[in-house]
Protein backbone atom coordinates (compact mmCIF):
# COMPACT_ATOMS: atom_id res chain seq x y z
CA UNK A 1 14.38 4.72 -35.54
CA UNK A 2 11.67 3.98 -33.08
CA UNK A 3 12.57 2.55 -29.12
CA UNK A 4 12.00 -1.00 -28.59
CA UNK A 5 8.72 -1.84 -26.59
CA UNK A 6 9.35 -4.35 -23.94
CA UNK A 7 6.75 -5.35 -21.74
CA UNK A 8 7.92 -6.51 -18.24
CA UNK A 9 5.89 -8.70 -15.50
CA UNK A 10 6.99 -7.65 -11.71
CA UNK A 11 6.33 -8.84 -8.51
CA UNK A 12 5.98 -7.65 -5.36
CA UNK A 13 6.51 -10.07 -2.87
CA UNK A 14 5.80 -9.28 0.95
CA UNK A 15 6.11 -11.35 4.01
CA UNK A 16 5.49 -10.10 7.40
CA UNK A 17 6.23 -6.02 6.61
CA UNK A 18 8.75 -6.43 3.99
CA UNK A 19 9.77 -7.04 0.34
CA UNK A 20 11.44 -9.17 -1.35
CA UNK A 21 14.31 -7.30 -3.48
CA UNK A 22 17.29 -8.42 -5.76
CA UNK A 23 20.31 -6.94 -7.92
CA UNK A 24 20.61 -6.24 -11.15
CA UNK A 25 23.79 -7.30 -12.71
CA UNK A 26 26.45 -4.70 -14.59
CA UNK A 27 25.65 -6.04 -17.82
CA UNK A 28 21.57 -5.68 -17.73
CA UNK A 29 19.69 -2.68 -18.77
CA UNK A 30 19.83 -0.44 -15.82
CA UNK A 31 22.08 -2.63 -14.22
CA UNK A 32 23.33 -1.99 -10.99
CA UNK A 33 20.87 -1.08 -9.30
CA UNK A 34 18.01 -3.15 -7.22
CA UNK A 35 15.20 -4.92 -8.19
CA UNK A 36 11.46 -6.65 -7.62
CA UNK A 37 11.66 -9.85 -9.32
CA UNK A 38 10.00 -10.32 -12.22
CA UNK A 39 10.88 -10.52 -16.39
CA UNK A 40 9.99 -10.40 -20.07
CA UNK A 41 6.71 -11.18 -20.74
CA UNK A 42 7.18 -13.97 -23.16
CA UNK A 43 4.62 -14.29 -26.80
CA UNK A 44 1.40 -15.84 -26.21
CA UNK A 45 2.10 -15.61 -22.14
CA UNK A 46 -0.41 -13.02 -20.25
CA UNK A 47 1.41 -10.76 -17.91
CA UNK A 48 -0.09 -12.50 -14.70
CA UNK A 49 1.24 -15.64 -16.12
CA UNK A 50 4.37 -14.38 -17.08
CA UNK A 51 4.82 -13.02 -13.33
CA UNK A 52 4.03 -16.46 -12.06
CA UNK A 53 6.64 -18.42 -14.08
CA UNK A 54 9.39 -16.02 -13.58
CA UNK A 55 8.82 -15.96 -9.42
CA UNK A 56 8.97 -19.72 -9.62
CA UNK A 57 12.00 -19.71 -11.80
CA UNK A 58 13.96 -16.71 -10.56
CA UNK A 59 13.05 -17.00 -6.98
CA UNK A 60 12.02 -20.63 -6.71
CA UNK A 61 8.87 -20.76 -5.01
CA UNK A 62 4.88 -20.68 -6.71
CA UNK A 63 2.61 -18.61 -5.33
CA UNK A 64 -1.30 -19.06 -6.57
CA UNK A 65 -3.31 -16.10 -4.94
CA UNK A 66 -2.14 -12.72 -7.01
CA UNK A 67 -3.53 -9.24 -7.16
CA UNK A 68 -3.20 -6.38 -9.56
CA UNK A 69 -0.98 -3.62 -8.50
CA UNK A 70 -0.18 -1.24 -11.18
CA UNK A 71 0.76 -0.72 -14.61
CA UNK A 72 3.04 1.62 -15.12
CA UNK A 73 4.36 2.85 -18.71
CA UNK A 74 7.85 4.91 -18.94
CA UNK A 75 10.57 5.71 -21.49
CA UNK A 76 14.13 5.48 -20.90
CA UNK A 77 16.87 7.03 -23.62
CA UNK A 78 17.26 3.62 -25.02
CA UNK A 79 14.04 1.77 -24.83
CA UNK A 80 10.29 2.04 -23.78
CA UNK A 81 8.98 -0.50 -20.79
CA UNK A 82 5.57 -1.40 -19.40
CA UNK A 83 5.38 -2.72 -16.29
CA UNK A 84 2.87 -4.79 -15.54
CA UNK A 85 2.87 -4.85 -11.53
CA UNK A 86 1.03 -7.81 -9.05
CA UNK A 87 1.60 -8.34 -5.64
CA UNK A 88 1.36 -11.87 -3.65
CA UNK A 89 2.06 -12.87 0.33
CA UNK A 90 5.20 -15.15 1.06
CA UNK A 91 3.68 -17.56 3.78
CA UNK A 92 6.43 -18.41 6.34
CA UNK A 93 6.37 -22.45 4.61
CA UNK A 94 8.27 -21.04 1.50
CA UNK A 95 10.53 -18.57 2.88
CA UNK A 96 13.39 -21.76 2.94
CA UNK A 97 12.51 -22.30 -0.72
CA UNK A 98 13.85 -18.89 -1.68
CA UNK A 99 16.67 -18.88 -3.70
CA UNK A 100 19.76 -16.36 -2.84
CA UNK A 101 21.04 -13.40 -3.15
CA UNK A 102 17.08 -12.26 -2.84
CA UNK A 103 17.19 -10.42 0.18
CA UNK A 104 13.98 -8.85 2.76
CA UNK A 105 14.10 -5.03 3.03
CA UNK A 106 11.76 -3.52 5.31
CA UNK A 107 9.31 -0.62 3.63
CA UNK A 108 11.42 2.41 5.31
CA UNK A 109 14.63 0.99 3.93
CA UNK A 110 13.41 0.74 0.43
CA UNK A 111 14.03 4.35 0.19
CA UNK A 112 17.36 4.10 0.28
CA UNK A 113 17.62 1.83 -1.87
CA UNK A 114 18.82 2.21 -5.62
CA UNK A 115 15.98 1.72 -8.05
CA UNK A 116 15.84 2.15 -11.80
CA UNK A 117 13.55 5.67 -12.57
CA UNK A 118 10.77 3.93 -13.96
CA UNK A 119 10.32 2.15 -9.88
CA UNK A 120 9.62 5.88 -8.37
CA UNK A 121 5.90 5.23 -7.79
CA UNK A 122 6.38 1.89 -6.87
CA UNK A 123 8.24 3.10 -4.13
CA UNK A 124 6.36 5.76 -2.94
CA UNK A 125 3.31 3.13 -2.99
CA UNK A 126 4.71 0.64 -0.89
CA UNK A 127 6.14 3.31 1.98
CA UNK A 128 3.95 4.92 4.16
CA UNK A 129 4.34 7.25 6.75
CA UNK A 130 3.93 5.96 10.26
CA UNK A 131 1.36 8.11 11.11
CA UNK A 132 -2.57 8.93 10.21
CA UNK A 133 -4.02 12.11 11.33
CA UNK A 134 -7.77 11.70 10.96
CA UNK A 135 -9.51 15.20 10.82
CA UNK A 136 -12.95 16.34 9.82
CA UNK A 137 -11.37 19.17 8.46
CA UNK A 138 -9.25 19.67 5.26
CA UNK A 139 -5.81 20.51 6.63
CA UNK A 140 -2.43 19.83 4.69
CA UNK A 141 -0.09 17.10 6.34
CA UNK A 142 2.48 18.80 8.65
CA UNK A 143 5.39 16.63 7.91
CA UNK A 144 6.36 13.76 5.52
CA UNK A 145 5.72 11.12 8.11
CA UNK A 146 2.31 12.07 8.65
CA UNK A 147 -0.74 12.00 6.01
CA UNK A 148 -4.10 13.14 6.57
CA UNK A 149 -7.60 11.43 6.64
CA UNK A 150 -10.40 14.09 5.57
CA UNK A 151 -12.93 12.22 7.26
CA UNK A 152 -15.41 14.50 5.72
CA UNK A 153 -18.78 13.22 7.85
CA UNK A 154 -20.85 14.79 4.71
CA UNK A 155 -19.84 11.99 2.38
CA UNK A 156 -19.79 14.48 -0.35
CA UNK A 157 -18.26 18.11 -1.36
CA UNK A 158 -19.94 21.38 -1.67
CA UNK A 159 -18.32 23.87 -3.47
CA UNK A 160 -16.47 25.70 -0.63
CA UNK A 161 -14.80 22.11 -0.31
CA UNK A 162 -13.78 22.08 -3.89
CA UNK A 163 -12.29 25.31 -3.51
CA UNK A 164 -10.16 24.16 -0.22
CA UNK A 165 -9.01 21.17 -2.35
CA UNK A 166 -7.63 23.81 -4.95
CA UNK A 167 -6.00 25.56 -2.85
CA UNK A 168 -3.83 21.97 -2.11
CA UNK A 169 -0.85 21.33 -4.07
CA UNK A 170 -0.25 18.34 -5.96
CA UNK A 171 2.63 16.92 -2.87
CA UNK A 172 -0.58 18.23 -0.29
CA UNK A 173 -2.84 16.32 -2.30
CA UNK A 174 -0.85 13.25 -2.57
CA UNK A 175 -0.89 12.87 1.33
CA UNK A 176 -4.63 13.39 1.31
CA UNK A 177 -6.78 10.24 2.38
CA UNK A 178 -10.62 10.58 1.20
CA UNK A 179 -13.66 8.01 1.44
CA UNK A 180 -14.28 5.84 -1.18
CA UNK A 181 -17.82 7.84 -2.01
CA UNK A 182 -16.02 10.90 -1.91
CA UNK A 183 -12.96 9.59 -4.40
CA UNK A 184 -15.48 8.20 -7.01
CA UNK A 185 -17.00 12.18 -7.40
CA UNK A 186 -14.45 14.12 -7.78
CA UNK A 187 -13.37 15.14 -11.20
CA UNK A 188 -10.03 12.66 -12.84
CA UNK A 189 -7.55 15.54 -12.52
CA UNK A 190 -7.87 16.01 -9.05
CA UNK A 191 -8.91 12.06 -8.14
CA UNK A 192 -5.38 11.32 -10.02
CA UNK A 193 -3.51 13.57 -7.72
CA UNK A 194 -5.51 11.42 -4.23
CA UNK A 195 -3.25 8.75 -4.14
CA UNK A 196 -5.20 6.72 -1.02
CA UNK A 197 -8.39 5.87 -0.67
CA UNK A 198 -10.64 5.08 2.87
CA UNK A 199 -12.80 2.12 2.95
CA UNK A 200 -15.35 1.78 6.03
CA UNK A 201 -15.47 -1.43 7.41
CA UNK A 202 -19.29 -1.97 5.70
CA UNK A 203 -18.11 -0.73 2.34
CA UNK A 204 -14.83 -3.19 2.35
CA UNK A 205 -17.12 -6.21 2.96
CA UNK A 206 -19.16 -5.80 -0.06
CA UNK A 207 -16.21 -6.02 -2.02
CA UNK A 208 -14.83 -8.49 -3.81
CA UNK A 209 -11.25 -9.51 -5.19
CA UNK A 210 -10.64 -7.69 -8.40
CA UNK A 211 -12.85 -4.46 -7.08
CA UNK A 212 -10.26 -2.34 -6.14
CA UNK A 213 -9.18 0.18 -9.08
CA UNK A 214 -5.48 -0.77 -9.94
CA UNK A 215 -2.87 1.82 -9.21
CA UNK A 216 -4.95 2.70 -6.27
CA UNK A 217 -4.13 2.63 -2.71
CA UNK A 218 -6.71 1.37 -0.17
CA UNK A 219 -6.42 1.54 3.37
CA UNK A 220 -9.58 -0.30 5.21
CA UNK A 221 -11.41 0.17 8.67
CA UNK A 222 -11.50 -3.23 10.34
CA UNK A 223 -12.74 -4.05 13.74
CA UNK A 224 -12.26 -8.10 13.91
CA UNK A 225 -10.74 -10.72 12.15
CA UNK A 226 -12.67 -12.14 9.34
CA UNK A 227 -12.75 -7.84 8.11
CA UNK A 228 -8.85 -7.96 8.65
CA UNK A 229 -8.70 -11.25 6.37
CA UNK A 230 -10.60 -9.95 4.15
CA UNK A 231 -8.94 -6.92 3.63
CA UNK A 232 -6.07 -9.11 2.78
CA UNK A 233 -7.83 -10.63 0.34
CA UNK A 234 -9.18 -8.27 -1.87
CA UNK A 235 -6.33 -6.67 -1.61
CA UNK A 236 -5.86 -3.89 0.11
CA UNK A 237 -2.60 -2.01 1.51
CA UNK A 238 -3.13 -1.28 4.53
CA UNK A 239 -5.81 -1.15 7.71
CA UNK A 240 -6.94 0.45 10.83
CA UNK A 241 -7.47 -1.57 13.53
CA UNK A 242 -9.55 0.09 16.02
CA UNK A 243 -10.35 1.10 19.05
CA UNK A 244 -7.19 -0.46 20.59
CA UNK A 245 -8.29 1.79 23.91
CA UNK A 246 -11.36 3.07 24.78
CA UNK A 247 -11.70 6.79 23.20
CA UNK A 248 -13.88 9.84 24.44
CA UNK A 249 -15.92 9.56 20.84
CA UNK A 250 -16.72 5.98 21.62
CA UNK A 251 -16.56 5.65 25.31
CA UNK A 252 -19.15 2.60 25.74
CA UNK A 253 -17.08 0.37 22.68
CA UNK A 254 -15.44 -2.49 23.72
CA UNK A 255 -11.06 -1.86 23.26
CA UNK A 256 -9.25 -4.83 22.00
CA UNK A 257 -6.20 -4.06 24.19
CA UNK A 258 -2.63 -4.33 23.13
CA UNK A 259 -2.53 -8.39 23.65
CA UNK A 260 -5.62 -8.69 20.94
CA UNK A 261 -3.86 -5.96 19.01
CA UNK A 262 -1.10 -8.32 18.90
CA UNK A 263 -2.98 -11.71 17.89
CA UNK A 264 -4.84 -10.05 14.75
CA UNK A 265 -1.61 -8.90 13.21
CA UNK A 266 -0.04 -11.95 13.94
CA UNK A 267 -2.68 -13.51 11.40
CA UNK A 268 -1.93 -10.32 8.95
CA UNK A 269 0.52 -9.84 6.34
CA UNK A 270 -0.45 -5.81 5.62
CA UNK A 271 0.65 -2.90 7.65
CA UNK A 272 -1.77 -1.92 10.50
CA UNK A 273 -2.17 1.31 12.14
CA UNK A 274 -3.39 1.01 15.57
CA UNK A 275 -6.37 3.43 15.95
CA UNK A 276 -8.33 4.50 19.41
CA UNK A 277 -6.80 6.72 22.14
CA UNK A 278 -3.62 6.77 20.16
CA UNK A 279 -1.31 9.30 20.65
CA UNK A 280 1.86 9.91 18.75
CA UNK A 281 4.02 8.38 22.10
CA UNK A 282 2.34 5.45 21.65
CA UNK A 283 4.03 4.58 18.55
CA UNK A 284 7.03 2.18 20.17
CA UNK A 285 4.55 0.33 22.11
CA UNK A 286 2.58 -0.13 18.76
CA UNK A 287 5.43 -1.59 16.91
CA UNK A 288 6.50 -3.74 19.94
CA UNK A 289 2.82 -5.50 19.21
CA UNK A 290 3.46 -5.87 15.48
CA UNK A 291 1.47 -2.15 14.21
CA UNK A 292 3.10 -0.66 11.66
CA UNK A 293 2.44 3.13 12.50
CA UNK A 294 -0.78 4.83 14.72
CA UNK A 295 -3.71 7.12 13.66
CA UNK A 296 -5.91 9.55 16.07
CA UNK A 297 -7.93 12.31 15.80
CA UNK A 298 -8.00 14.33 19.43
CA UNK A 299 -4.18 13.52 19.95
CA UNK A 300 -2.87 14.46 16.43
């Protein structure tokens, strides 16, 4: 007899850093464990619309502005799901609105956290390591707080690239951060395995909401506000935010300072690594002024 095919809308609600997260009851399939909100997607409902009426019904607020996150197809003993993922900002008006138990977890404590199997890679999407080391060479992350920007200056790969990339495993290639132009030509085996993707602060602003390959997760250069809103926008999952200090690469660039740091996250609902004469000390002063984690280059 074949599984039942149920296909699910979830959200992913963030406000200021974290998620939005609720229980499953004893009695539900894989119950006991946490959950994003979300539900059935009901006949003759799309799964964006579906997502919208069960946020406003389970958690008691509307939300209008949704992006794509994932889809996401998996097969437990008893049943087959598809998730259909989207993610929305909370703005601080509604957070009064929400009804209880719903509760904010911060992205590090979602790993502890008891989610049903088929909410691994949602998981490991929404955590990131608090630090970026940006390198011009290919060099496997050290540690599992730490991935690794190839910024390969080339914009493309030769073949003794493709061979270093080989060489990677699939957990080494997973905490590999490439270009956007370098993503799009590698071949789908080894593009599946990338699992973020670099936009330059030129190549975000040509984009538009509803660009951004689902499943995928960007991480934008921005140097002011409107590319910081923007990146919001489109949605991406994270930014730099550079050159908090003045660097040796850039010496004659104008630093924003901690203090201006501070004022474009305030207007920011993504995490934002602080880039530019970082060092990994820095990172306590960085959080104090709202970054989520650093990058560097000379001090990493």
């Amino acid at each position: 007899m074949p599984k039942p095919i149920v296909d699910v809308a979830i959200a992913i609600l963030i406000h200021r850093g974290k998620i939005l997260i609720g229980w499953r009851g004893e009695q539900q399939h894989q119950g006991g464990k946490h959950e994003f909100p979300g539900g059935k997607v009901e006949q003759g409902e799309t799964p964006e619309e579906a997502c919208r009426r069960e946020i406003y019904e389970e958690v008691g607020i509307g939300l209008k502005d949704w992006h794509q996150f994932d889809y996401i197809h998996h097969e437990y003993d008893d049943i087959i799901v598809n998730l259909h993922l989207f993610h929305s900002y909370v703005p601080d008006e509604l957070l009064n609105l929400i009804h209880q138990p719903w509760t904010w977890y911060t992205r590090e404590q979602l790993l502890q956290l008891n989610f049903p199997k088929a909410n691994k890679d949602i998981i490991k999407r929404l955590y990131w390591p608090h630090f970026i080391k940006i390198s011009p060479t290919l060099t496997p992350a050290e540690n599992d707080d730490t991935l690794v920007y190839w910024r390969n200056e080339k914009e493309s790969f030769d073949q003794a690239d493709l061979e270093k990339l080989a060489l990677l495993d699939t957990d080494q290639l997973s905490k590999l951060i490439v270009n956007i132009d370098v993503w799009h030509k590698l071949k789908p085996e080894l593009k599946s395995h990338i699992k973020t993707v670099h936009l330059k602060q030129s190549q975000l602003m040509s984009l538009h909401k509803g660009d951004l390959e689902v499943g995928v997760r960007f991480i934008a250069a921005c140097h002011d506000a409107v590319s910081l809103q923007h990146a919001q926008q489109i949605g991406c999952d994270a930014v730099f935010v550079s050159p908090v200090k003045v660097t040796e690469t850039h010496p004659d660039a104008s630093a924003l300072g901690w203090d201006r740091l501070t004022d474009l996250i305030e207007k920011c609902q993504i995490p934002v690594f602080a880039l530019g004469g970082m060092s990994p000390d820095d990172l306590a002063t960085a959080q104090q002024h709202g970054a989520y984690g650093l990058a560097g280059i000379r001090n990493f």
